[in-house]
PDB file of N, CA and C in Angstrom:
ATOM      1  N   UNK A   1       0.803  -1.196   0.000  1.00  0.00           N
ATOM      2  CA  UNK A   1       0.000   0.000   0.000  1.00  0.00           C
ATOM      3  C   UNK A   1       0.854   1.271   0.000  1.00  0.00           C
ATOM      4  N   UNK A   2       1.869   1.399   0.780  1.00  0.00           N
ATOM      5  CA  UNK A   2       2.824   2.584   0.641  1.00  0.00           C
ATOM      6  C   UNK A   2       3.327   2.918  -0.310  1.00  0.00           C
ATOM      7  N   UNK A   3       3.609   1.964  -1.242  1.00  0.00           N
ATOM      8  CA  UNK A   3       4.068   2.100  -2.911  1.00  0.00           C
ATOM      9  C   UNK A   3       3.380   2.555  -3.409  1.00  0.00           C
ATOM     10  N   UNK A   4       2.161   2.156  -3.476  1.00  0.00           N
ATOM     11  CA  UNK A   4       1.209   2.517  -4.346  1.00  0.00           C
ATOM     12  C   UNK A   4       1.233   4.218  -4.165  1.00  0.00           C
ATOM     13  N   UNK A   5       0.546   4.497  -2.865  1.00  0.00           N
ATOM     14  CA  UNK A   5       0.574   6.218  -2.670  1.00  0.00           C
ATOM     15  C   UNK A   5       1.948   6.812  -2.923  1.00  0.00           C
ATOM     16  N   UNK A   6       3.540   6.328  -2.682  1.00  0.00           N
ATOM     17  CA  UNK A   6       3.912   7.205  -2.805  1.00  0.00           C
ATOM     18  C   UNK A   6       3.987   7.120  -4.662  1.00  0.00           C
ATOM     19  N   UNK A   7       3.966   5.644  -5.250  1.00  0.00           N
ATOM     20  CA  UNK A   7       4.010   5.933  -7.011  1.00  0.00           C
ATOM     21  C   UNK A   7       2.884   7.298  -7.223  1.00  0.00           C
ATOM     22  N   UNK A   8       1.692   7.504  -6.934  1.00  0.00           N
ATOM     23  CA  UNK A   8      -0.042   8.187  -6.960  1.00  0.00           C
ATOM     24  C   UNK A   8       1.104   9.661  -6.723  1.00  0.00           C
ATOM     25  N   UNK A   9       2.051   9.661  -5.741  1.00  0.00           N
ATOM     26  CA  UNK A   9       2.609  11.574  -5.215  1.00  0.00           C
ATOM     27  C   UNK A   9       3.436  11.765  -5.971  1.00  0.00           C
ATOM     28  N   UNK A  10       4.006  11.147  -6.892  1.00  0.00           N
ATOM     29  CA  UNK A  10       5.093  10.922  -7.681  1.00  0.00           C
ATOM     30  C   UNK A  10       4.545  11.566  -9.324  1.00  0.00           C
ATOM     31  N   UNK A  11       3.402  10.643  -9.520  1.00  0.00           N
ATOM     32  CA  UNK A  11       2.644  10.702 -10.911  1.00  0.00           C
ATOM     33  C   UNK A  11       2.753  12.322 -10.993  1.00  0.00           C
ATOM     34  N   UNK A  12       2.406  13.091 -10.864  1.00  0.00           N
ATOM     35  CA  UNK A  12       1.748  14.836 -11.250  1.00  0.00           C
ATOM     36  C   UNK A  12       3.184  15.078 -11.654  1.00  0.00           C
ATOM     37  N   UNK A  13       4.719  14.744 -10.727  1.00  0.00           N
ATOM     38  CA  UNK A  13       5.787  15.417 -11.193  1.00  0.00           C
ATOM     39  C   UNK A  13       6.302  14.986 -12.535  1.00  0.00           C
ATOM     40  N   UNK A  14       6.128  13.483 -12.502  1.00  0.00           N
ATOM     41  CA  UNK A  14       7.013  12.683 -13.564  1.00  0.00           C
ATOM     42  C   UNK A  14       5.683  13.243 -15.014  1.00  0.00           C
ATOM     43  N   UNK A  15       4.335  13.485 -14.614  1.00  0.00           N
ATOM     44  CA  UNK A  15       3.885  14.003 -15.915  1.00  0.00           C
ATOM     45  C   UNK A  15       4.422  15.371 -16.566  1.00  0.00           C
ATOM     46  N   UNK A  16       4.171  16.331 -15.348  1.00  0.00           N
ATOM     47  CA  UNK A  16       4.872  17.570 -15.738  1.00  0.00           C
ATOM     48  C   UNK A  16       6.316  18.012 -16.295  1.00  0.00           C
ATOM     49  N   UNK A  17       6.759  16.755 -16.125  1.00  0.00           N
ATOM     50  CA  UNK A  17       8.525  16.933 -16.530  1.00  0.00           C
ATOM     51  C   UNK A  17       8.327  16.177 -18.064  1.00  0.00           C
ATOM     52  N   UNK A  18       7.470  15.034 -18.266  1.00  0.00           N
ATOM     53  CA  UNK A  18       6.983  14.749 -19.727  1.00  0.00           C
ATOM     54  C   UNK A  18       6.887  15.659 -20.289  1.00  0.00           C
ATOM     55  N   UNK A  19       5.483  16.315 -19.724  1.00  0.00           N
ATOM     56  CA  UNK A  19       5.481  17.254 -20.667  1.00  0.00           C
ATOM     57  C   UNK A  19       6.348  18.980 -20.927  1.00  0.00           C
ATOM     58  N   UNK A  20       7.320  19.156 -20.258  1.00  0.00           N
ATOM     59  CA  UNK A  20       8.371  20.133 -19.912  1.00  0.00           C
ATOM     60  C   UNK A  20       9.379  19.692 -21.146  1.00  0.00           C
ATOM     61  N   UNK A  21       9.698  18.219 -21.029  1.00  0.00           N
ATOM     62  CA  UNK A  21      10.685  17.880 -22.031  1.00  0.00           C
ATOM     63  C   UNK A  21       9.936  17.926 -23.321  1.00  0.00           C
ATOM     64  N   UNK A  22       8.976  17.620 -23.513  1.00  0.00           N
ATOM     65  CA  UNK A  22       8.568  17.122 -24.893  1.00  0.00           C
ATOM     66  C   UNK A  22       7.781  18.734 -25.177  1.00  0.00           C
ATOM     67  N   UNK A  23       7.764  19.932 -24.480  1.00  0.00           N
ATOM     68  CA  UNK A  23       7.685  21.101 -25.146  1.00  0.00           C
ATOM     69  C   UNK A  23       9.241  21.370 -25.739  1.00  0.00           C
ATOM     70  N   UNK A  24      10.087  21.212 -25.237  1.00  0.00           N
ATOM     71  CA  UNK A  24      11.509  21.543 -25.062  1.00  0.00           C
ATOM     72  C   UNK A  24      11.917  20.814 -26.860  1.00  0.00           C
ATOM     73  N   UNK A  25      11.229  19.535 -26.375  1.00  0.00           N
ATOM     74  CA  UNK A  25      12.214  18.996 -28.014  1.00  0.00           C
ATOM     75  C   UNK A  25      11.234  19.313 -29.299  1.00  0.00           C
ATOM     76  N   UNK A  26       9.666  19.878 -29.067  1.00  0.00           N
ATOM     77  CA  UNK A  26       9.060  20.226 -30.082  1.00  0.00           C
ATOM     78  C   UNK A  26       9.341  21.522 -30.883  1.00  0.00           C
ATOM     79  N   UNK A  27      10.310  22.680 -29.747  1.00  0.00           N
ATOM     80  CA  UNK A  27      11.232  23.988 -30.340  1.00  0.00           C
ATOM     81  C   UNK A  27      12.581  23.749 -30.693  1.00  0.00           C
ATOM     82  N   UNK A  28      13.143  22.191 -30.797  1.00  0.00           N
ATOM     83  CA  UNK A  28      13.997  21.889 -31.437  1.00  0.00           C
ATOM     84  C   UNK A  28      13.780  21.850 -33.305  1.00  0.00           C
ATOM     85  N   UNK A  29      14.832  22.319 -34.051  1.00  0.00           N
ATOM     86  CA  UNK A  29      14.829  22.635 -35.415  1.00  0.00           C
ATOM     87  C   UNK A  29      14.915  21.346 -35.668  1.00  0.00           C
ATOM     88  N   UNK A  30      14.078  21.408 -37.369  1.00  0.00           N
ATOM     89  CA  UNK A  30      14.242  19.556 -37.345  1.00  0.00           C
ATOM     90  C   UNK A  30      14.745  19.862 -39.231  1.00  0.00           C
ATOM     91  N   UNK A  31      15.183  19.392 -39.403  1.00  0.00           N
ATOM     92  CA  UNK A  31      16.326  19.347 -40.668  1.00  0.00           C
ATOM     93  C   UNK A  31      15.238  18.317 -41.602  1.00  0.00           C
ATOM     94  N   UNK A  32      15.036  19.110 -42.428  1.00  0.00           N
ATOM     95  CA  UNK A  32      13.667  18.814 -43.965  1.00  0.00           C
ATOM     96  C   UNK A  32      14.570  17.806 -44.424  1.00  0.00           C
ATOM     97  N   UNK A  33      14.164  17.237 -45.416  1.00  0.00           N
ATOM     98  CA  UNK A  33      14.330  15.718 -46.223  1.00  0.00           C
ATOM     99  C   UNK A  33      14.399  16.610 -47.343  1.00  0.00           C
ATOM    100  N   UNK A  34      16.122  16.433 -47.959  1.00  0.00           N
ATOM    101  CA  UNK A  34      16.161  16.627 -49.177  1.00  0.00           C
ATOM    102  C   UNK A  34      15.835  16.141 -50.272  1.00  0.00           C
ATOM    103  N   UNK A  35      15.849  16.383 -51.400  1.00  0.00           N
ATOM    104  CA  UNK A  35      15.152  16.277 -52.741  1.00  0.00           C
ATOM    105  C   UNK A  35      15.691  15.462 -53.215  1.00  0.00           C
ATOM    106  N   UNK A  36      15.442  14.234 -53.698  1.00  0.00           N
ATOM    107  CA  UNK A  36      16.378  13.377 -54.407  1.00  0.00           C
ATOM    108  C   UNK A  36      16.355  13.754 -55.989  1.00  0.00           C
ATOM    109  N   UNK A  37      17.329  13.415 -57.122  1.00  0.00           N
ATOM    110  CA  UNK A  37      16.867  13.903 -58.531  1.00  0.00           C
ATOM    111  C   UNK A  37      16.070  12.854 -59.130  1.00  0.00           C
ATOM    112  N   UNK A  38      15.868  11.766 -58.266  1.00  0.00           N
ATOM    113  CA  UNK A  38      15.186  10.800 -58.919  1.00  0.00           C
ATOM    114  C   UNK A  38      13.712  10.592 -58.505  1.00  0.00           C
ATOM    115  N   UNK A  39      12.884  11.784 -57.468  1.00  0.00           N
ATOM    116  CA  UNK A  39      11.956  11.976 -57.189  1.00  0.00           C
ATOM    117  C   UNK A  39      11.073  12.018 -58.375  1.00  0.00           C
ATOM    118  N   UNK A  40       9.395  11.576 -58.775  1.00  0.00           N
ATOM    119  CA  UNK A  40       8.981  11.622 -59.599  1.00  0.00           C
ATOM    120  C   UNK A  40       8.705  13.205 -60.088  1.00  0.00           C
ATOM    121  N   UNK A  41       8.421  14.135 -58.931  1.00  0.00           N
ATOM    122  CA  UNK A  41       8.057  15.337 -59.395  1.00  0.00           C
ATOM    123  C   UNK A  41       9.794  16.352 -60.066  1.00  0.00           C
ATOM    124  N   UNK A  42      11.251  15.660 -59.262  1.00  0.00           N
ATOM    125  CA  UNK A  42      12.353  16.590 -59.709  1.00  0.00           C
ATOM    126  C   UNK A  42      12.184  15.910 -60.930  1.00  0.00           C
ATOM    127  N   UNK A  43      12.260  14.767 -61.385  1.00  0.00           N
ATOM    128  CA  UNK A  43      12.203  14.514 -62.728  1.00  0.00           C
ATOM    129  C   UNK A  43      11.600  15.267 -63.722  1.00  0.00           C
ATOM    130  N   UNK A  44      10.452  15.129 -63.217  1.00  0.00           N
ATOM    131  CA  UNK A  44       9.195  16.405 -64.502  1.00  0.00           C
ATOM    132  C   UNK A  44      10.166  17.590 -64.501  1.00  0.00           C
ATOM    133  N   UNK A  45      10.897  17.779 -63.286  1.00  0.00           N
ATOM    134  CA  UNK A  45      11.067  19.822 -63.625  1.00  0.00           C
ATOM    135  C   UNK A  45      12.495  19.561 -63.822  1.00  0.00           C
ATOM    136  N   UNK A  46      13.465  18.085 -64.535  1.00  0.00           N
ATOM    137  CA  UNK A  46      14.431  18.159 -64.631  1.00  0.00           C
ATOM    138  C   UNK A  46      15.371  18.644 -63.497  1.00  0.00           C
ATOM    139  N   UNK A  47      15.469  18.585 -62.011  1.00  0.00           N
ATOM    140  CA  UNK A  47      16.311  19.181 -61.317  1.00  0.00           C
ATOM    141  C   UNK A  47      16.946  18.020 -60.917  1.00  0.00           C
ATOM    142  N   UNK A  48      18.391  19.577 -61.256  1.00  0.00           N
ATOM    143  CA  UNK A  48      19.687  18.765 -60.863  1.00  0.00           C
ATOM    144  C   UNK A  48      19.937  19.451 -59.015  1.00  0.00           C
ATOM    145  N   UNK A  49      20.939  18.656 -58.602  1.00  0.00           N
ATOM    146  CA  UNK A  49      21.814  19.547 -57.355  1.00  0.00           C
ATOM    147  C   UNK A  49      22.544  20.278 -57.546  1.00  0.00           C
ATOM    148  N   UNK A  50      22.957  20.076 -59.088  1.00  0.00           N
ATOM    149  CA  UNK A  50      24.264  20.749 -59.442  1.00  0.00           C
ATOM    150  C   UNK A  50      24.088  21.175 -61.002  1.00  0.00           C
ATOM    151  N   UNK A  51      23.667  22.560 -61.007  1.00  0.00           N
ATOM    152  CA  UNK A  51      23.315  23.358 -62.194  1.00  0.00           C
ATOM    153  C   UNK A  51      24.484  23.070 -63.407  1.00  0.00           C
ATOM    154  N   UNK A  52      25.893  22.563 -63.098  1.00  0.00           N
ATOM    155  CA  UNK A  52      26.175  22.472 -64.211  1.00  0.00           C
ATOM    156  C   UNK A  52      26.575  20.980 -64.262  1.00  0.00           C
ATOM    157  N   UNK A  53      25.364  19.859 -64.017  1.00  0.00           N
ATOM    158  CA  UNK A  53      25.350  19.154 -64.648  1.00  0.00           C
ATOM    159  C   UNK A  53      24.134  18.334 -65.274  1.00  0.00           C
ATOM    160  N   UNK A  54      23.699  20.043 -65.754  1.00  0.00           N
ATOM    161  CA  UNK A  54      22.137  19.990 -66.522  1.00  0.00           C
ATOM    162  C   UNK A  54      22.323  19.594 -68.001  1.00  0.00           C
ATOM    163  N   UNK A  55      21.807  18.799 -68.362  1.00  0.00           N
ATOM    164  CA  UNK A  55      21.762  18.560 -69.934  1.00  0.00           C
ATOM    165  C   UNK A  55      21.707  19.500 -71.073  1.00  0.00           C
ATOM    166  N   UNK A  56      22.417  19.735 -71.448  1.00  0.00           N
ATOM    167  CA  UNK A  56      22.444  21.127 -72.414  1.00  0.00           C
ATOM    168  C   UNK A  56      21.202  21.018 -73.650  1.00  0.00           C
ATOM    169  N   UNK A  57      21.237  19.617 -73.957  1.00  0.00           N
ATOM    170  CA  UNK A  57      20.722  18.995 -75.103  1.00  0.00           C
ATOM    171  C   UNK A  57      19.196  19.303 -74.920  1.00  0.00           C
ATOM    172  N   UNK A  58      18.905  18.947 -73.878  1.00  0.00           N
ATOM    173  CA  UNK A  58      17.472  18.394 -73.235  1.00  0.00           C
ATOM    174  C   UNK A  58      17.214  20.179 -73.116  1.00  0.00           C
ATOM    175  N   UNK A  59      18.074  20.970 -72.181  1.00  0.00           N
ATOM    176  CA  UNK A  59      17.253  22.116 -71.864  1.00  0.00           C
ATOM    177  C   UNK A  59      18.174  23.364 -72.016  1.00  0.00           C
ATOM    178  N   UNK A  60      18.173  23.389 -73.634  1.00  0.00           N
ATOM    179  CA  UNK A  60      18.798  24.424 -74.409  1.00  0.00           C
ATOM    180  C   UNK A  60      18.891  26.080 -73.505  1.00  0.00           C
ATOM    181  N   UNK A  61      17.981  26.374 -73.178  1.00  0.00           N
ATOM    182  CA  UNK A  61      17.551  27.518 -72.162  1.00  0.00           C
ATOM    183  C   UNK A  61      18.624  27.747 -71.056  1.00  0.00           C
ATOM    184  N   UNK A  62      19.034  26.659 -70.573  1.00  0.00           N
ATOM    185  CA  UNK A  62      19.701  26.102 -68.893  1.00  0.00           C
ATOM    186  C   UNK A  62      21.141  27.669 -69.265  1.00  0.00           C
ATOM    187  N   UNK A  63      21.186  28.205 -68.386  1.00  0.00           N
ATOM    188  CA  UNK A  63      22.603  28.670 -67.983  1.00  0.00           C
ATOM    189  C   UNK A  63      23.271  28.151 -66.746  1.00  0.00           C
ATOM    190  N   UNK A  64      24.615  27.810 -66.716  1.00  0.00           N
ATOM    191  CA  UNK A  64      25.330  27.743 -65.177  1.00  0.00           C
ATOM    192  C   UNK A  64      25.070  28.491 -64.445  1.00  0.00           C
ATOM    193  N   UNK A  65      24.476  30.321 -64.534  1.00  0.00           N
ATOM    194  CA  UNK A  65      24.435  31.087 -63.547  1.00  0.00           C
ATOM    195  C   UNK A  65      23.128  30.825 -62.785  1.00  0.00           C
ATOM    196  N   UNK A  66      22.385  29.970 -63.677  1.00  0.00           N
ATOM    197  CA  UNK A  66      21.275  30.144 -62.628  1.00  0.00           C
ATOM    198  C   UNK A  66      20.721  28.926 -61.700  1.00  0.00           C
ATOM    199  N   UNK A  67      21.086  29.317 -60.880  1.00  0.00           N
ATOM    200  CA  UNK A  67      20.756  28.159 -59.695  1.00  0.00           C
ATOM    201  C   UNK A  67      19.865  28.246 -58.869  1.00  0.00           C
ATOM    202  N   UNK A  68      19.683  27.380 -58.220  1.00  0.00           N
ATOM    203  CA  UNK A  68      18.205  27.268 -57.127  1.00  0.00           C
ATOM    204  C   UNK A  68      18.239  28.753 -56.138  1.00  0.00           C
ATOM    205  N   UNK A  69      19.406  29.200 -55.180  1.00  0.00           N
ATOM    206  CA  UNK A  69      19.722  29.962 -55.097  1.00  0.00           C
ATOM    207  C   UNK A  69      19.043  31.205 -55.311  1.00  0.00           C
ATOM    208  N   UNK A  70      18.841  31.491 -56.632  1.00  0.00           N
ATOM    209  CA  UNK A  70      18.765  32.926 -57.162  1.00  0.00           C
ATOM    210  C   UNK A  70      17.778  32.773 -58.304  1.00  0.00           C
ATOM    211  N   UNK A  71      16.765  31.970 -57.561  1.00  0.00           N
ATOM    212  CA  UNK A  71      15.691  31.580 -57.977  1.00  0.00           C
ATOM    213  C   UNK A  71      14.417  32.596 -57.561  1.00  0.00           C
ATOM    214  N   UNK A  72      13.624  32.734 -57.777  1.00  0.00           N
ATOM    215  CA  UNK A  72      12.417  33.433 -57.648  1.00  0.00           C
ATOM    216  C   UNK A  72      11.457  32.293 -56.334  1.00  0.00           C
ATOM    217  N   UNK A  73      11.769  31.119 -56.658  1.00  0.00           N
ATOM    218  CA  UNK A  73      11.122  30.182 -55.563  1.00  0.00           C
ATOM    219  C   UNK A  73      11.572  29.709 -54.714  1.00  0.00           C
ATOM    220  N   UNK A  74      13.060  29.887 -54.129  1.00  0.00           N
ATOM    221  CA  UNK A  74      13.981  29.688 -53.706  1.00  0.00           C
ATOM    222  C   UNK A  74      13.164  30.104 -52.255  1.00  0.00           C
ATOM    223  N   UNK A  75      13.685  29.179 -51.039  1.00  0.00           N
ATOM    224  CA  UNK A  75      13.028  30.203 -49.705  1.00  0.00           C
ATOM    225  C   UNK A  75      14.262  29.746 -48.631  1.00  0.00           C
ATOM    226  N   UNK A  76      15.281  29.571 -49.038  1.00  0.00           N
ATOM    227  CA  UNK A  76      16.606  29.041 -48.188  1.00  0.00           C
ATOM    228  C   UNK A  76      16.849  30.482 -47.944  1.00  0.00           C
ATOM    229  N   UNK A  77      17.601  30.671 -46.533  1.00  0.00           N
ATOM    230  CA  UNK A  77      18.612  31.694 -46.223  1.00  0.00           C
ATOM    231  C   UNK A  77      19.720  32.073 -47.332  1.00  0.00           C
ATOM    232  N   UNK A  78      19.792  33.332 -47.765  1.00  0.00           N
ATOM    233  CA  UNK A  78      21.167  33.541 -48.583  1.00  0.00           C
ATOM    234  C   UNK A  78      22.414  32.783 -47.425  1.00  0.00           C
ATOM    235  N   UNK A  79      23.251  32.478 -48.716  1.00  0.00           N
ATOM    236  CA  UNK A  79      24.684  31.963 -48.278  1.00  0.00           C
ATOM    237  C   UNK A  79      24.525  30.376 -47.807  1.00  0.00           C
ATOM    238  N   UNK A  80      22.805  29.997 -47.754  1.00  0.00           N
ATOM    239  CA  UNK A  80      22.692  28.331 -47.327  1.00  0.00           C
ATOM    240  C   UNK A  80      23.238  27.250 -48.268  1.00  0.00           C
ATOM    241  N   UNK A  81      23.321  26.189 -47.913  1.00  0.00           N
ATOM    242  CA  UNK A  81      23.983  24.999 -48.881  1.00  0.00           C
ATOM    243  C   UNK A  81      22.488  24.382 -49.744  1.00  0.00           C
ATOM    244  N   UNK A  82      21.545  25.040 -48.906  1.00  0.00           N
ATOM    245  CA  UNK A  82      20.222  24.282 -48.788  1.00  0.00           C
ATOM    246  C   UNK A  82      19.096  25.184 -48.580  1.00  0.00           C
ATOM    247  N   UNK A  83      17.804  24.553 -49.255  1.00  0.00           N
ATOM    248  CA  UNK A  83      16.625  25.533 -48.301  1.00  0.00           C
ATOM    249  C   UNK A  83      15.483  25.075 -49.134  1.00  0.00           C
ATOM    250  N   UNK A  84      14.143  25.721 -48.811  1.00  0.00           N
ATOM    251  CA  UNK A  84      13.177  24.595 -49.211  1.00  0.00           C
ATOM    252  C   UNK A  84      12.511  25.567 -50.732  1.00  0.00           C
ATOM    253  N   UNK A  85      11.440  24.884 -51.130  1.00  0.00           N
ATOM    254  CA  UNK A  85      11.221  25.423 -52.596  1.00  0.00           C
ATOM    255  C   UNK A  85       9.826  25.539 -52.907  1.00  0.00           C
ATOM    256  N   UNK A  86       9.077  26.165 -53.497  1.00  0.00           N
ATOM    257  CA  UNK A  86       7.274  26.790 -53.634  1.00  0.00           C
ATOM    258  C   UNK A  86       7.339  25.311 -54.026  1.00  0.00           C
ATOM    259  N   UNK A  87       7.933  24.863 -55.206  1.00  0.00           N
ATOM    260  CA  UNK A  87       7.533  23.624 -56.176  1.00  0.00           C
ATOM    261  C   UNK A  87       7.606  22.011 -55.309  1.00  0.00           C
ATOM    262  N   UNK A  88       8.464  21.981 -54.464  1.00  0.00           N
ATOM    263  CA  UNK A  88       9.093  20.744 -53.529  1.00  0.00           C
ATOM    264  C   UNK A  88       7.977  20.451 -52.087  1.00  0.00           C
ATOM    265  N   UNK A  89       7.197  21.554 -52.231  1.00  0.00           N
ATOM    266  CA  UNK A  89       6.663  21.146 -50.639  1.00  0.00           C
ATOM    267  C   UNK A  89       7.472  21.010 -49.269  1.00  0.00           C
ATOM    268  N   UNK A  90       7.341  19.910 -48.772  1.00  0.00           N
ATOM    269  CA  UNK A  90       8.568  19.923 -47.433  1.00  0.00           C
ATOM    270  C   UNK A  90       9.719  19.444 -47.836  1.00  0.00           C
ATOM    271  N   UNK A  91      10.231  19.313 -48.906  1.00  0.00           N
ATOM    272  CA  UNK A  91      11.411  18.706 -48.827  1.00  0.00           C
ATOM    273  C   UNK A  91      12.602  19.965 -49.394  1.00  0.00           C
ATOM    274  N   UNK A  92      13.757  20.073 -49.034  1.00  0.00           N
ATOM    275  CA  UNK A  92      14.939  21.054 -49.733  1.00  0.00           C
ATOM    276  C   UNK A  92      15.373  20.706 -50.525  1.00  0.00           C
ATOM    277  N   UNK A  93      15.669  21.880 -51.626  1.00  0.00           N
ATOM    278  CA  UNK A  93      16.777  21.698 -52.970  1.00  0.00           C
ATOM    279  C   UNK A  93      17.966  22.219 -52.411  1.00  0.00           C
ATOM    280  N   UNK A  94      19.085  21.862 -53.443  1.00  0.00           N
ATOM    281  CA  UNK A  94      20.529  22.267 -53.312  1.00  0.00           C
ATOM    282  C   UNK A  94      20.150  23.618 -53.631  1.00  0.00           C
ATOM    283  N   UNK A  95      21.074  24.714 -53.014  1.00  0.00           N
ATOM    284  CA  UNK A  95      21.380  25.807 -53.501  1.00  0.00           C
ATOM    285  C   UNK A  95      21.815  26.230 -54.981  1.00  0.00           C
ATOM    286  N   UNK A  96      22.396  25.159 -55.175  1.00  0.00           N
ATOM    287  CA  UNK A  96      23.304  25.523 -56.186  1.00  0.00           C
ATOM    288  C   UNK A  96      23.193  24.431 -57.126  1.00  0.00           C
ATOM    289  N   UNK A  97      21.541  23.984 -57.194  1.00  0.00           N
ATOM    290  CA  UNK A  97      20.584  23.045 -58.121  1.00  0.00           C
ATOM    291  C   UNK A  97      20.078  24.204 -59.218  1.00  0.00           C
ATOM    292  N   UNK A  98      18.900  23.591 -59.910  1.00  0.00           N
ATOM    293  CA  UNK A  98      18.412  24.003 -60.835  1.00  0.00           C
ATOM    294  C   UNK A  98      17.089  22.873 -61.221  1.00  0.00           C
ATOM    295  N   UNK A  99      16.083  23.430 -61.799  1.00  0.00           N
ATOM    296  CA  UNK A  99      14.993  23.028 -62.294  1.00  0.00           C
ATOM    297  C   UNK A  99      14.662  23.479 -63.096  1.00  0.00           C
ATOM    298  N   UNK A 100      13.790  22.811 -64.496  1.00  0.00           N
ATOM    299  CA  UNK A 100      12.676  24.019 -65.447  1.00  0.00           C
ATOM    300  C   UNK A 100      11.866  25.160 -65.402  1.00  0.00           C
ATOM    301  N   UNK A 101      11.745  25.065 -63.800  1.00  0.00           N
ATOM    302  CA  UNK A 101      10.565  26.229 -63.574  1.00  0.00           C
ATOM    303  C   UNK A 101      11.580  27.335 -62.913  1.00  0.00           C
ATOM    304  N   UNK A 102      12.855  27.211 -63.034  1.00  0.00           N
ATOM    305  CA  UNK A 102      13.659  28.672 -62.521  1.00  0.00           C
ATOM    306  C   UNK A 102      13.315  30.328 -63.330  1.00  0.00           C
ATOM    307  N   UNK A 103      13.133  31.023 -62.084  1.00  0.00           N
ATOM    308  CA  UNK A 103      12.561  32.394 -62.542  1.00  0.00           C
ATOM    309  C   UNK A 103      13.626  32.859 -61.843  1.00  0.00           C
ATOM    310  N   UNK A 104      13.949  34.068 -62.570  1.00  0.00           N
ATOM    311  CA  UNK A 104      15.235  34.938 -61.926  1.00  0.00           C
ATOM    312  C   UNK A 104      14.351  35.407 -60.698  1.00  0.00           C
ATOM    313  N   UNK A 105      15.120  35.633 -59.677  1.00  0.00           N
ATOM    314  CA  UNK A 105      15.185  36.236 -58.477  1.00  0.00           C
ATOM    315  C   UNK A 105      15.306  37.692 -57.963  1.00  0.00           C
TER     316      UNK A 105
END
């Protein structure tokens, strides 16, 4: 019987510290799922990670200068390696990718 009450005086703290920690790790940053090029949707928009190793053939248009980056849909921090995209939903492109739907910035 003493167990029992003191587990019963115990319960309110060990919940409140649950939930103390698990506010704590829900304002932890959580790192998006990058874009693979073999995703069905990077395929449609042709994106690479690496703008100059876009098919010249396929997308006559393509320049090296223009990269995900300095994109119009681009929503990464300047100077990031990474950041997420209007077209991608939750997942990140390379900075320094490229797709069909690039609009200057």
């Amino acid at each position: 019987m003493p167990c029992r009450r003191r587990f019963l005086g115990y319960l309110p703290l060990a919940l409140s510290g649950g939930v103390a920690v698990t506010g704590l790790l829900g304002s932890l940053p959580v790192s998006a799922a990058v874009l693979g090029e073999q995703e069905p949707q990077a395929q449609k928009l042709g994106y690479k990670a690496d703008t100059t190793k876009v098919d010249p053939k396929k997308y006559p248009g393509h320049k090296t200068s223009q990269t995900c980056a300095n994109c119009q849909l681009y929503q990464g921090d300047k100077g990031s390696a990474a950041g997420g995209c209007v077209l991608f939903g939750d997942k990140e492109v390379a900075a320094a990718g490229w797709c069909s739907a690039w609009e200057q910035g």
